[in-house]
C-alpha atoms as a PDB file:
ATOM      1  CA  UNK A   1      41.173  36.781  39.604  1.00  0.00           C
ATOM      2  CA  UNK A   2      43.259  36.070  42.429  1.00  0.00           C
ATOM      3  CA  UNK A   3      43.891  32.076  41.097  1.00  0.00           C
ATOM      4  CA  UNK A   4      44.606  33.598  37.691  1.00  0.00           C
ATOM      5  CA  UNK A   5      47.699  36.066  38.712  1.00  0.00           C
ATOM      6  CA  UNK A   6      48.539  33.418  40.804  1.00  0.00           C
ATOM      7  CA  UNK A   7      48.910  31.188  38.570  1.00  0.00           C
ATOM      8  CA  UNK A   8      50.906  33.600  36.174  1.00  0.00           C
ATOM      9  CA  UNK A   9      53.391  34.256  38.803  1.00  0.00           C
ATOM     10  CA  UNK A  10      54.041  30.808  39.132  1.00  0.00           C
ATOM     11  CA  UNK A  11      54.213  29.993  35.203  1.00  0.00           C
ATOM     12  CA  UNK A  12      56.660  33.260  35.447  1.00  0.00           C
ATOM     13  CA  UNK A  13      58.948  31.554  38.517  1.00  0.00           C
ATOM     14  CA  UNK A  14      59.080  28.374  36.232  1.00  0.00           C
ATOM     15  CA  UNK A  15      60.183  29.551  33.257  1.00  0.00           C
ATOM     16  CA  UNK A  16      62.921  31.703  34.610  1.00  0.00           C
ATOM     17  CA  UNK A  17      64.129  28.560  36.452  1.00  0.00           C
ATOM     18  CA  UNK A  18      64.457  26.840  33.591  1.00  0.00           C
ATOM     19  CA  UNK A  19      65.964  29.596  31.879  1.00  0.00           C
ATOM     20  CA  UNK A  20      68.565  30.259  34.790  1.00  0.00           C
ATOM     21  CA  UNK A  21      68.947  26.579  34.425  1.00  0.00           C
ATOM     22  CA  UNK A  22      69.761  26.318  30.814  1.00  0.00           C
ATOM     23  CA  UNK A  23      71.815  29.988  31.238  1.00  0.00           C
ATOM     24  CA  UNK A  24      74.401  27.817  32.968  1.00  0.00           C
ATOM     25  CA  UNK A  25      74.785  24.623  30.913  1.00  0.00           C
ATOM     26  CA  UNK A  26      76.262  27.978  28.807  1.00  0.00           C
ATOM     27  CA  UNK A  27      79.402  27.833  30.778  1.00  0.00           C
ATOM     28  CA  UNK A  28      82.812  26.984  29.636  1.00  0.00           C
ATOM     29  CA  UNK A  29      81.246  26.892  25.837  1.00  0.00           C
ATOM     30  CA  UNK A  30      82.219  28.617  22.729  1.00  0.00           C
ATOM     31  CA  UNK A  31      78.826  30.336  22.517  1.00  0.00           C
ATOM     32  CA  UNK A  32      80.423  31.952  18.845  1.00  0.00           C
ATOM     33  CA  UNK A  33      80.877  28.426  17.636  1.00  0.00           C
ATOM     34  CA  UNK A  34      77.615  26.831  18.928  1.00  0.00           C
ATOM     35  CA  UNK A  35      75.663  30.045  17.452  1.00  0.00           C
ATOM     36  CA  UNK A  36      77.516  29.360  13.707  1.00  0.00           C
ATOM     37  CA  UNK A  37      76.650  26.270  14.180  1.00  0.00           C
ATOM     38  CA  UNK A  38      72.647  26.569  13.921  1.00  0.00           C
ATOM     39  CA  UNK A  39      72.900  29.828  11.364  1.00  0.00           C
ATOM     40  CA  UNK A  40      74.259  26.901   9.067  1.00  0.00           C
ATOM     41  CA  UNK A  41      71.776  24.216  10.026  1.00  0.00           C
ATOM     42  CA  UNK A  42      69.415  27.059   8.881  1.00  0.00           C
ATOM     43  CA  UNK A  43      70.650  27.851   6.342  1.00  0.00           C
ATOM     44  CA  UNK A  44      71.052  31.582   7.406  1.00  0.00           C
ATOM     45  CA  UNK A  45      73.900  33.743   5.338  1.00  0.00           C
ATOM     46  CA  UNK A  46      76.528  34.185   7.796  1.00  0.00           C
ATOM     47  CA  UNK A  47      77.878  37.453   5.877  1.00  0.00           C
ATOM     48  CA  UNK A  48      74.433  38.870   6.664  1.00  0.00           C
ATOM     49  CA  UNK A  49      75.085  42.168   8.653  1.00  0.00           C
ATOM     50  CA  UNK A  50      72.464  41.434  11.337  1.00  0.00           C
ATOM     51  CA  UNK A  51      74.475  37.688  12.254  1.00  0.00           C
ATOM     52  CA  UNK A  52      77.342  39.447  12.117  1.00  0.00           C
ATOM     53  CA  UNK A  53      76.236  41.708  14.925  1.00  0.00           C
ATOM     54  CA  UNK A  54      74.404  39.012  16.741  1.00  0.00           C
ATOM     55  CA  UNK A  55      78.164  37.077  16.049  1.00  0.00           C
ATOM     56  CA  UNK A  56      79.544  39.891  18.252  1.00  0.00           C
ATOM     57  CA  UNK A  57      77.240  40.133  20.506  1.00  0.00           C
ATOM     58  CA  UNK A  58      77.822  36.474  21.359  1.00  0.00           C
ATOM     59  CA  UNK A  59      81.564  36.957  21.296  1.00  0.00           C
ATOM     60  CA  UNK A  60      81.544  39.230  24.062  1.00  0.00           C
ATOM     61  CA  UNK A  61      79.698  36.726  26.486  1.00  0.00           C
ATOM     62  CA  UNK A  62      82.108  35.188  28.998  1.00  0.00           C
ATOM     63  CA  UNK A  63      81.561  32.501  32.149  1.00  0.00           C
ATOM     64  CA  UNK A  64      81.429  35.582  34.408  1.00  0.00           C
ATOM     65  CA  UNK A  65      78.782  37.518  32.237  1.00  0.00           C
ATOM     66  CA  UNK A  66      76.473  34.105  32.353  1.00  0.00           C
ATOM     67  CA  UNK A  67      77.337  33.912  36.170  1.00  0.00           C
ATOM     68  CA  UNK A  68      75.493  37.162  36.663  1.00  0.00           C
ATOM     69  CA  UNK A  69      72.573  36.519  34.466  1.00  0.00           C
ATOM     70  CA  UNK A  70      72.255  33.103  35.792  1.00  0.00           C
ATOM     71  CA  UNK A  71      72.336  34.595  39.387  1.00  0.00           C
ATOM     72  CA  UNK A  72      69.514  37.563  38.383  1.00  0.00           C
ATOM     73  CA  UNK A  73      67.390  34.941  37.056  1.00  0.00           C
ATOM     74  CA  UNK A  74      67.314  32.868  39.909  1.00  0.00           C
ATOM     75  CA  UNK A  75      66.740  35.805  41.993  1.00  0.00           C
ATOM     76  CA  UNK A  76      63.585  36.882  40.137  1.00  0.00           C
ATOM     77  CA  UNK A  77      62.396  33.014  39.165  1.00  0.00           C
ATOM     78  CA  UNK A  78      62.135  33.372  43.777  1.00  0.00           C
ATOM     79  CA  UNK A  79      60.332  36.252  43.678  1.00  0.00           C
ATOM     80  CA  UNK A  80      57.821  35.242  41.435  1.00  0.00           C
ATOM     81  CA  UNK A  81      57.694  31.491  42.789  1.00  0.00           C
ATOM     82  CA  UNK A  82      57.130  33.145  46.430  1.00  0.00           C
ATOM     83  CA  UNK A  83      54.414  35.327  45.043  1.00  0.00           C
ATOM     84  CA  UNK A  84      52.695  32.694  43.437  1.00  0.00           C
ATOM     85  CA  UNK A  85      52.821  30.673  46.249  1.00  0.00           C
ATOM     86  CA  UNK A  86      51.856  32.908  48.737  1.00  0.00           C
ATOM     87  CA  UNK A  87      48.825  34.592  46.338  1.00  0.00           C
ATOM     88  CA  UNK A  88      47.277  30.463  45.683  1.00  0.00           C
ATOM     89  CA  UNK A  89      47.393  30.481  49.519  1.00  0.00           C
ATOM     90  CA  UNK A  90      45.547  34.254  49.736  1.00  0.00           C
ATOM     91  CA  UNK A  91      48.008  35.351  51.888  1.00  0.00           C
ATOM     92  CA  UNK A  92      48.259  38.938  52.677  1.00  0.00           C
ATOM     93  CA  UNK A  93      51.854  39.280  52.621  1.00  0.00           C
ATOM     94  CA  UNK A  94      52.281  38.093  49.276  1.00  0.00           C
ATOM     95  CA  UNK A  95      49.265  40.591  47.959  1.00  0.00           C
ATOM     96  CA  UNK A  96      51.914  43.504  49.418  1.00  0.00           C
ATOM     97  CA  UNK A  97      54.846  41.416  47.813  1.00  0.00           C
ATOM     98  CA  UNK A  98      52.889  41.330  44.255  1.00  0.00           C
ATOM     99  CA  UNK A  99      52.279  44.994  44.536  1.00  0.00           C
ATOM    100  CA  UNK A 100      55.301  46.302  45.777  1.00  0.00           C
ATOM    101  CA  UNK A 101      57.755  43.981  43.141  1.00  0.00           C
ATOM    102  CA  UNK A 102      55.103  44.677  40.084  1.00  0.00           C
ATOM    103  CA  UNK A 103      54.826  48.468  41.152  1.00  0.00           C
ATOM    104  CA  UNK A 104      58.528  49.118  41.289  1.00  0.00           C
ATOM    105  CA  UNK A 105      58.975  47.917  37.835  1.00  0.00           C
ATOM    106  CA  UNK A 106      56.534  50.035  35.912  1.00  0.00           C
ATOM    107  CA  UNK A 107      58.850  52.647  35.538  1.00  0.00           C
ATOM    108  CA  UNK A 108      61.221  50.451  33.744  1.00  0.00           C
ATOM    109  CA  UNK A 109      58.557  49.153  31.440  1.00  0.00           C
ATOM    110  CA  UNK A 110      57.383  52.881  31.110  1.00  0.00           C
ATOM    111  CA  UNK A 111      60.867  54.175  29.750  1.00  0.00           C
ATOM    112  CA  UNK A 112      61.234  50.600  27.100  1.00  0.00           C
ATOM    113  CA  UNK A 113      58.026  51.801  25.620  1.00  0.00           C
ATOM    114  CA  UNK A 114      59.085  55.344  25.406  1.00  0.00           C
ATOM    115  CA  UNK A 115      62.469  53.504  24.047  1.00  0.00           C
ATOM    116  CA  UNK A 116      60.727  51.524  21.348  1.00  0.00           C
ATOM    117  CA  UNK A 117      56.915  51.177  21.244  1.00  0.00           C
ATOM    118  CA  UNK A 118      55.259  48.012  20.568  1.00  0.00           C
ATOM    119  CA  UNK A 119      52.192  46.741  21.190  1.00  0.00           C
ATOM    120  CA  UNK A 120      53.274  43.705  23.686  1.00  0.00           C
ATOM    121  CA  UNK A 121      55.345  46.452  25.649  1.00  0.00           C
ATOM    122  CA  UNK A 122      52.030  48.382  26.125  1.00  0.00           C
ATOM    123  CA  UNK A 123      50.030  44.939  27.011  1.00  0.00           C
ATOM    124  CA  UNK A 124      52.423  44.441  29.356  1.00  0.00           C
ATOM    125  CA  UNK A 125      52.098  47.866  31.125  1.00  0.00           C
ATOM    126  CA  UNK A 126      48.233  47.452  30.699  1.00  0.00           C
ATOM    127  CA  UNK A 127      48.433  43.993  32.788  1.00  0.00           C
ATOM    128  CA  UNK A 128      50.947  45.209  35.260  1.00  0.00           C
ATOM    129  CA  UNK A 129      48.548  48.194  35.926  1.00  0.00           C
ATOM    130  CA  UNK A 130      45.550  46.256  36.198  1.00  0.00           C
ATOM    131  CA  UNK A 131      47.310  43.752  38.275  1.00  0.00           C
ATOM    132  CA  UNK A 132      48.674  46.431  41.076  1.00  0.00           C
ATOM    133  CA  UNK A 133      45.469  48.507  41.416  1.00  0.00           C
ATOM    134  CA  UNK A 134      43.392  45.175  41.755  1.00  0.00           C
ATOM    135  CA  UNK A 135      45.741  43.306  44.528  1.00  0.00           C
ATOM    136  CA  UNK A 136      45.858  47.052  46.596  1.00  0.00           C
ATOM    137  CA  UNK A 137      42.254  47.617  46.216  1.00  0.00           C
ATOM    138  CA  UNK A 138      41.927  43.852  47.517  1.00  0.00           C
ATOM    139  CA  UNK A 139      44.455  44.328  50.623  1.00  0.00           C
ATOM    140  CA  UNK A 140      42.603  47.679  51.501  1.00  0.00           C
ATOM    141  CA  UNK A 141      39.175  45.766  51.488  1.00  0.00           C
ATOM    142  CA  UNK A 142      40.798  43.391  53.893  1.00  0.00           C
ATOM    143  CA  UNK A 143      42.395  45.710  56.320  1.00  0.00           C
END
C-alpha cells in the first residue's frame, strides 16, 4: 500500500511540474487571442455565452497572475515529489509529511463538496481519508 501512495505522490509531483512548466511558457502571450484561436479550430460559436465568460476569464490573466500560479505549483509539485520520495524509501518523516500535508487539506476538499457535490470530489475525500488514517496507523505501529 505503501509503494502504491508512493507512487501517486510522485505521479502528483510530476504532473504539477509539468504544469508549472507549461504555466510559464504562458508569459508575455495574448492568452485572449491564443484561446480564440482554438474555439475556431473547433469550430466552437464564439457568441456562445459560456466562451464569452471563459473569454473574460482569460482576459483578466496577466504575467503577474501566471507568476503566482506558476510559483504555487512548483511549491506543491515539491511537496508531493519529497513525499513520494521519502514514502518509496519508507522513511518515517515523510509518513508524518504525507499525513500532516493530506490532513490539512481535507477541510478544503470538505467545503468544495459542500460547494458543489460531485462524485470525483467525494472520491477524492474518500482516498485522502483512507490515505491519512492508514500512514498514522502505520507510524504508530512503528513508534
Amino acid at each position: 500500500m505503501l509503494w502504491l501512495i508512493a507512487a501517486f505522490k510522485l505521479l502528483k509531483g510530476l504532473a504539477l511540474f509539468v504544469l508549472a512548466v507549461g504555466a510559464l511558457q504562458l508569459l508575455h502571450r495574448d492568452l485572449a487571442e491564443d484561446v480564440l484561436h482554438w474555439i475556431n479550430m473547433f469550430r466552437v460559436e464564439p457568441a456562445h455565452r459560456y466562451v464569452q465568460l471563459l473569454l473574460d476569464k482569460v482576459a483578466m490573466v496577466n504575467d503577474r497572475r501566471i507568476e503566482e500560479l506558476s510559483a504555487g505549483t512548483f511549491l506543491f509539485s515539491a511537496l508531493y515529489l519529497t513525499e513520494g520520495v521519502g514514502l518509496a524509501l519508507n522513511k518515517n518523516w515523510a509518513k508524518y509529511l504525507t499525513v500532516v500535508s493530506t490532513a490539512a487539506l481535507l477541510p478544503i476538499e470538505i467545503y468544495e463538496i459542500f460547494a458543489g457535490a460531485s462524485v470525483a470530489k467525494f472520491l477524492v475525500l474518500l482516498i485522502n481519508i483512507a490515505v491519512v488514517a492508514y500512514l498514522a496507523r502505520d507510524v504508530r505501529r512503528a513508534e
